[in-house]
Every structure is written in C-alpha cells, then in structure tokens.
N, C-alpha and C. Protein backbone atom coordinates (compact mmCIF):
# COMPACT_ATOMS: atom_id res chain seq x y z
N UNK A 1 -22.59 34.55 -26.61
CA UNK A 1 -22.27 33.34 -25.87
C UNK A 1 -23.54 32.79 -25.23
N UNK A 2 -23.74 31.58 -25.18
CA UNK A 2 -25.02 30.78 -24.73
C UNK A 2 -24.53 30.64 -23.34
N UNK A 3 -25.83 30.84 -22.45
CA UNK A 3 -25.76 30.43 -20.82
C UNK A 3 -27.06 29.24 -20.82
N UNK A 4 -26.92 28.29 -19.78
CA UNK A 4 -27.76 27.69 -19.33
C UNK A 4 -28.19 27.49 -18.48
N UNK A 5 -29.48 27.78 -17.92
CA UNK A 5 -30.32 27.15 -16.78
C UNK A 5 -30.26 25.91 -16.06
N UNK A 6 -29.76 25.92 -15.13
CA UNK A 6 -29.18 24.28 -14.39
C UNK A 6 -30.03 23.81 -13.11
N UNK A 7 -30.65 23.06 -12.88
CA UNK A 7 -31.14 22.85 -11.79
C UNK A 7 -30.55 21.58 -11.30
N UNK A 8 -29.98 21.97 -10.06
CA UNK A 8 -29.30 20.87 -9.09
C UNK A 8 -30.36 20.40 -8.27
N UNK A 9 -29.76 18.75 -7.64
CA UNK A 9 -30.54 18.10 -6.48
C UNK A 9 -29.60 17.77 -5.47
N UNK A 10 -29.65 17.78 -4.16
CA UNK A 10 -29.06 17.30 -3.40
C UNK A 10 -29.03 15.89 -3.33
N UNK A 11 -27.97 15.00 -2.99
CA UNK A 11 -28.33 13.77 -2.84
C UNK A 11 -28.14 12.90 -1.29
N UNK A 12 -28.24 14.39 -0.55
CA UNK A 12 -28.06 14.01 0.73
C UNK A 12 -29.60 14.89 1.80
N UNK A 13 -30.11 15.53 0.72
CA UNK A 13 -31.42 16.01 1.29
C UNK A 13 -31.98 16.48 0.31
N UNK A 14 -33.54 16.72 0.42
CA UNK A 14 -34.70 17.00 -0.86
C UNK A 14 -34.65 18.12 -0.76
N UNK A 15 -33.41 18.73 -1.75
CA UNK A 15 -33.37 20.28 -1.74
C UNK A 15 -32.79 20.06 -3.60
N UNK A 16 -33.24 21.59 -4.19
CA UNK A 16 -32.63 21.79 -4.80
C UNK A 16 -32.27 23.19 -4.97
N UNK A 17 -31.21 23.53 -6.57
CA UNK A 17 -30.31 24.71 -6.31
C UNK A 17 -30.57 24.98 -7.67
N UNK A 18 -31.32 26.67 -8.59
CA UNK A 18 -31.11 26.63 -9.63
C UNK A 18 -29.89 27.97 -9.37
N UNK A 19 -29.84 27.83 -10.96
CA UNK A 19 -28.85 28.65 -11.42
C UNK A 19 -28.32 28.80 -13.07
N UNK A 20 -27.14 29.68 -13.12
CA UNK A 20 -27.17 29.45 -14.54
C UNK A 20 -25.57 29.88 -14.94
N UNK A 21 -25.40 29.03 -16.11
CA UNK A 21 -23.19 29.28 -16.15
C UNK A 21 -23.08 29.12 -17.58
N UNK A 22 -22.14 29.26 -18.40
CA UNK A 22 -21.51 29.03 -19.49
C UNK A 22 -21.23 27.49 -19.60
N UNK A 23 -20.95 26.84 -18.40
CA UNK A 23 -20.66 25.60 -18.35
C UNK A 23 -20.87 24.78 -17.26
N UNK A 24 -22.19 24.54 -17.30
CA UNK A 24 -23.03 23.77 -16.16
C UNK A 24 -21.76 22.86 -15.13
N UNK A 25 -21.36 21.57 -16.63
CA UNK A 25 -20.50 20.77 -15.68
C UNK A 25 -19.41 20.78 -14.74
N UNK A 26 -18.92 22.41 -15.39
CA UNK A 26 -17.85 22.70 -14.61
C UNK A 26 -18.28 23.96 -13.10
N UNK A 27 -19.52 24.44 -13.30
CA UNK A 27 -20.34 24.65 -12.21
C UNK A 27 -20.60 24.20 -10.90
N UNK A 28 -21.35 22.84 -11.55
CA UNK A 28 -21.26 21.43 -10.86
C UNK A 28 -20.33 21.40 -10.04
N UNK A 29 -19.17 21.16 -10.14
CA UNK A 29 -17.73 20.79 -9.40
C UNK A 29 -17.37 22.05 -8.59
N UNK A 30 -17.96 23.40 -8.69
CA UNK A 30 -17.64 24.20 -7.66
C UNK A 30 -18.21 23.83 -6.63
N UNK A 31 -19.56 23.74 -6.95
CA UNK A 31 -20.69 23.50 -6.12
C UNK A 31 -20.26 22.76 -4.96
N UNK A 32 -19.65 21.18 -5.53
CA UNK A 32 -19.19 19.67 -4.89
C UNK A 32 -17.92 20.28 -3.99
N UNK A 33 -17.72 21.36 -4.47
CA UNK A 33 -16.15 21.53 -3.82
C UNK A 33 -15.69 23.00 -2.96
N UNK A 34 -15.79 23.27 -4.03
CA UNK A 34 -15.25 25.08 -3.15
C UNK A 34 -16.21 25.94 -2.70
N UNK A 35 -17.49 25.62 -3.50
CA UNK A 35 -18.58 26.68 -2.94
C UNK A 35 -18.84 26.45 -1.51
N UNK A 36 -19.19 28.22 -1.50
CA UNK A 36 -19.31 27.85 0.36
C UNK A 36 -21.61 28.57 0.35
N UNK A 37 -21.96 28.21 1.71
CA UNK A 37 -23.06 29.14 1.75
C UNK A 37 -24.03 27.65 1.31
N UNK A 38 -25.64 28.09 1.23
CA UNK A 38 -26.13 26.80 0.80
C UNK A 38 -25.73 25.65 0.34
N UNK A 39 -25.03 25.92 -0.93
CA UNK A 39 -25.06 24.38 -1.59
C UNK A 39 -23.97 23.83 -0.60
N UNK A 40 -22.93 24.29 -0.14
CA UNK A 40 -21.93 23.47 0.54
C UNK A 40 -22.78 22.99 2.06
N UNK A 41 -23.99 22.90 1.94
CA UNK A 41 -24.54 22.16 3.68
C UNK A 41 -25.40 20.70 2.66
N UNK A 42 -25.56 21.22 1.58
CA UNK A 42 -26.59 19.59 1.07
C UNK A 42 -25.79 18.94 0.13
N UNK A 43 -24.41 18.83 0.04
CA UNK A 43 -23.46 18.05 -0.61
C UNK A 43 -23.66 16.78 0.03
N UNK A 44 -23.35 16.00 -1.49
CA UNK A 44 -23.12 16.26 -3.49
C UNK A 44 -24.28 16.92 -4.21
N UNK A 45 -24.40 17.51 -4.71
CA UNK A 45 -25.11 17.89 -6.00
C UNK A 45 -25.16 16.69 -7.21
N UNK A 46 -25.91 16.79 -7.82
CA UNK A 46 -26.36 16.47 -9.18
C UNK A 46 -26.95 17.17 -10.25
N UNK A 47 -26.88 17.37 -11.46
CA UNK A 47 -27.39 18.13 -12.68
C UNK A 47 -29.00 17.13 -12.64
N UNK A 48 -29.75 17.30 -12.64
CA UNK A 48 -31.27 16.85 -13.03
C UNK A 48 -31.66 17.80 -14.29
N UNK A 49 -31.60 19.02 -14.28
CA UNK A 49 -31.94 19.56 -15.79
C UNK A 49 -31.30 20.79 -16.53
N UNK A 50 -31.01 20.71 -17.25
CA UNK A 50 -30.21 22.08 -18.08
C UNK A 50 -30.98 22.52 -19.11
N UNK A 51 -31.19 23.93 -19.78
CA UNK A 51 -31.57 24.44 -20.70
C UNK A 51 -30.85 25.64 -20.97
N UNK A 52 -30.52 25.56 -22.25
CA UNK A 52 -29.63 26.41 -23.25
C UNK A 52 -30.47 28.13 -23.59
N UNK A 53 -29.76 28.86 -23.42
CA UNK A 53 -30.42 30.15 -23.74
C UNK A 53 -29.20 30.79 -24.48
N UNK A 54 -29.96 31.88 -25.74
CA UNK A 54 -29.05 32.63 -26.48
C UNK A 54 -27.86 33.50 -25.74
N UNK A 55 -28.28 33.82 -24.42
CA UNK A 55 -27.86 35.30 -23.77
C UNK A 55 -27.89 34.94 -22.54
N UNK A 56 -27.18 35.21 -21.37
CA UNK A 56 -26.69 35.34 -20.44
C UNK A 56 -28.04 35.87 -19.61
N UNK A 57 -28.79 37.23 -20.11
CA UNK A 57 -29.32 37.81 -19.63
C UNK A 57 -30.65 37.32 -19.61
N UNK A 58 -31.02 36.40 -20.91
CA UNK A 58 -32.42 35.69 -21.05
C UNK A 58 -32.86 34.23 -19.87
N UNK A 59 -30.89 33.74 -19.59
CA UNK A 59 -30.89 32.95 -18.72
C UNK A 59 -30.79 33.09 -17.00
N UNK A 60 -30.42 34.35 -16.78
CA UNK A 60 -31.19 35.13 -15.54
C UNK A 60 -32.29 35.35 -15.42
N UNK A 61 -33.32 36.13 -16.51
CA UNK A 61 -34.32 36.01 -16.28
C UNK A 61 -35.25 35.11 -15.91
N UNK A 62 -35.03 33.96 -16.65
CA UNK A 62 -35.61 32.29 -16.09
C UNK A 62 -34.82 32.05 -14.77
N UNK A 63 -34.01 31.81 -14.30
CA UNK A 63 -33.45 31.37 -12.87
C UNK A 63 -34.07 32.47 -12.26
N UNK A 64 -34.48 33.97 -12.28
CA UNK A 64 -35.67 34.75 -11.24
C UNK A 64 -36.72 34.00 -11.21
N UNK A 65 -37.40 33.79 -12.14
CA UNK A 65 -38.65 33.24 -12.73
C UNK A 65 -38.89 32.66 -11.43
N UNK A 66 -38.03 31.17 -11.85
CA UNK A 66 -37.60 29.64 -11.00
C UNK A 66 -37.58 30.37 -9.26
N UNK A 67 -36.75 31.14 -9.18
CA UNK A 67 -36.50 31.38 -7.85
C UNK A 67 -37.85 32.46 -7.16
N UNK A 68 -37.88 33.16 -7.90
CA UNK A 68 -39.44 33.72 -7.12
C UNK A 68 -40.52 32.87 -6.65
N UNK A 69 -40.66 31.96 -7.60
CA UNK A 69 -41.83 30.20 -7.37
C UNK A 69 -41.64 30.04 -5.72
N UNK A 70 -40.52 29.80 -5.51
CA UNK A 70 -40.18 29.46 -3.99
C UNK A 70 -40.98 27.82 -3.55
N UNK A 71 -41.00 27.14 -5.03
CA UNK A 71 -42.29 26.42 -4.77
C UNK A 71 -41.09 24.79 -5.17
N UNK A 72 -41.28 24.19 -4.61
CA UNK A 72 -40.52 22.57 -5.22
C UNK A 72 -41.63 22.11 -6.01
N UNK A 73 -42.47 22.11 -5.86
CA UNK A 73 -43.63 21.38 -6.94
C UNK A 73 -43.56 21.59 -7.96
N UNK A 74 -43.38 23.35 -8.43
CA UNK A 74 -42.94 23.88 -9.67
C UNK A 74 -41.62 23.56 -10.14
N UNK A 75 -41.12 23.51 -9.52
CA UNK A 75 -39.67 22.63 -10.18
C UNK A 75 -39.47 21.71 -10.35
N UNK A 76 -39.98 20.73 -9.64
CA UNK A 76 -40.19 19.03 -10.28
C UNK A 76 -41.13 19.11 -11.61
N UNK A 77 -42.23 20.31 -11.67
CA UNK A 77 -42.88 20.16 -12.91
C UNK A 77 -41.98 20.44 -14.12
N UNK A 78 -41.28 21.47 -13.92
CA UNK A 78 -40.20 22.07 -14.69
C UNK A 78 -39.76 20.86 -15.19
N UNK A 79 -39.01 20.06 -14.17
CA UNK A 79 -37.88 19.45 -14.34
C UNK A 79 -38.75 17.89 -15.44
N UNK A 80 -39.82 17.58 -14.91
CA UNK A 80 -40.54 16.41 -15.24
C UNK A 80 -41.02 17.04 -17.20
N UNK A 81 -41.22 18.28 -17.20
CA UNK A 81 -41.65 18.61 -18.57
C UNK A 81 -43.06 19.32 -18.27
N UNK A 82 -43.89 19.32 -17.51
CA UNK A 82 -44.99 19.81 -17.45
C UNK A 82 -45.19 21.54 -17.35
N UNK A 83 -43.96 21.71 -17.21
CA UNK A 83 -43.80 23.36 -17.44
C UNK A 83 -42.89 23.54 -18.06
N UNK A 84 -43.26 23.83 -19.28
CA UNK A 84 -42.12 24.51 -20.11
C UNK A 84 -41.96 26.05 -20.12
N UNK A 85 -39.99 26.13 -20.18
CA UNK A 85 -39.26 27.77 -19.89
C UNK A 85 -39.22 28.24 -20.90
C-alpha cells in the first residue's frame, strides 16, 4: 500500500504540519475537525504538497527527515522544488 508525505499550512498563522496517511484528503478533514493538540490551535489547514511513497515505512522516514530540519526555510524549499525527497 502507498503512503504519502503531506505538508499542511495554516491559513490562520505561518505554521506548518508534516505528516503522512494513505489518504492525505481525508487526513486533511481530521486535521479541520476532530484533531486535537497542535493542528487544532492554527485552524484551517491546507494541503500545499504531497508525495507518494511505495511503503508506509519509506514515508516515515521522510516526515523524520522533514521534522528533525525544525527549519521553515527547508520546507518552503521542499515545498517550492528546490529540495528534492
């Protein structure tokens, strides 16, 4: 089963949220709704970028990657193309 790498934006503050699901869009809508903890203080969310991985486990490894950075610059590069996963 394919997982993907999702990176959210807030559209109520310059934050974002990665992560990774079987089904980004329906991710998305937890996020907007039931999730509690970070993402539920910078609601709505938005999808800005997704990438497809063979394995579940290849797509954790990239969301550590992403999340060790601790860096927004690196993720706008991500997100812009200047760093490819």
């Amino acid at each position: 089963m394919s997982y993907s790498l999702y990176i959210l934006k807030s559209q109520s503050a310059e934050k974002y949220y990665t992560g990774i699901s079987a089904n980004p869009e329906l991710r998305l809508s937890y996020h907007n709704t039931f999730e509690k903890g970070f993402t539920s203080r910078y609601r709505p969310w938005e999808i800005i970028f997704t990438k497809e991985y063979e394995s579940k486990e290849i797509a954790h490894q990239v969301e550590l990657k992403i999340k060790n950075w601790k860096s927004k610059k690196l993720i706008e590069k991500t997100i812009s193309g200047e760093i490819l996963l």
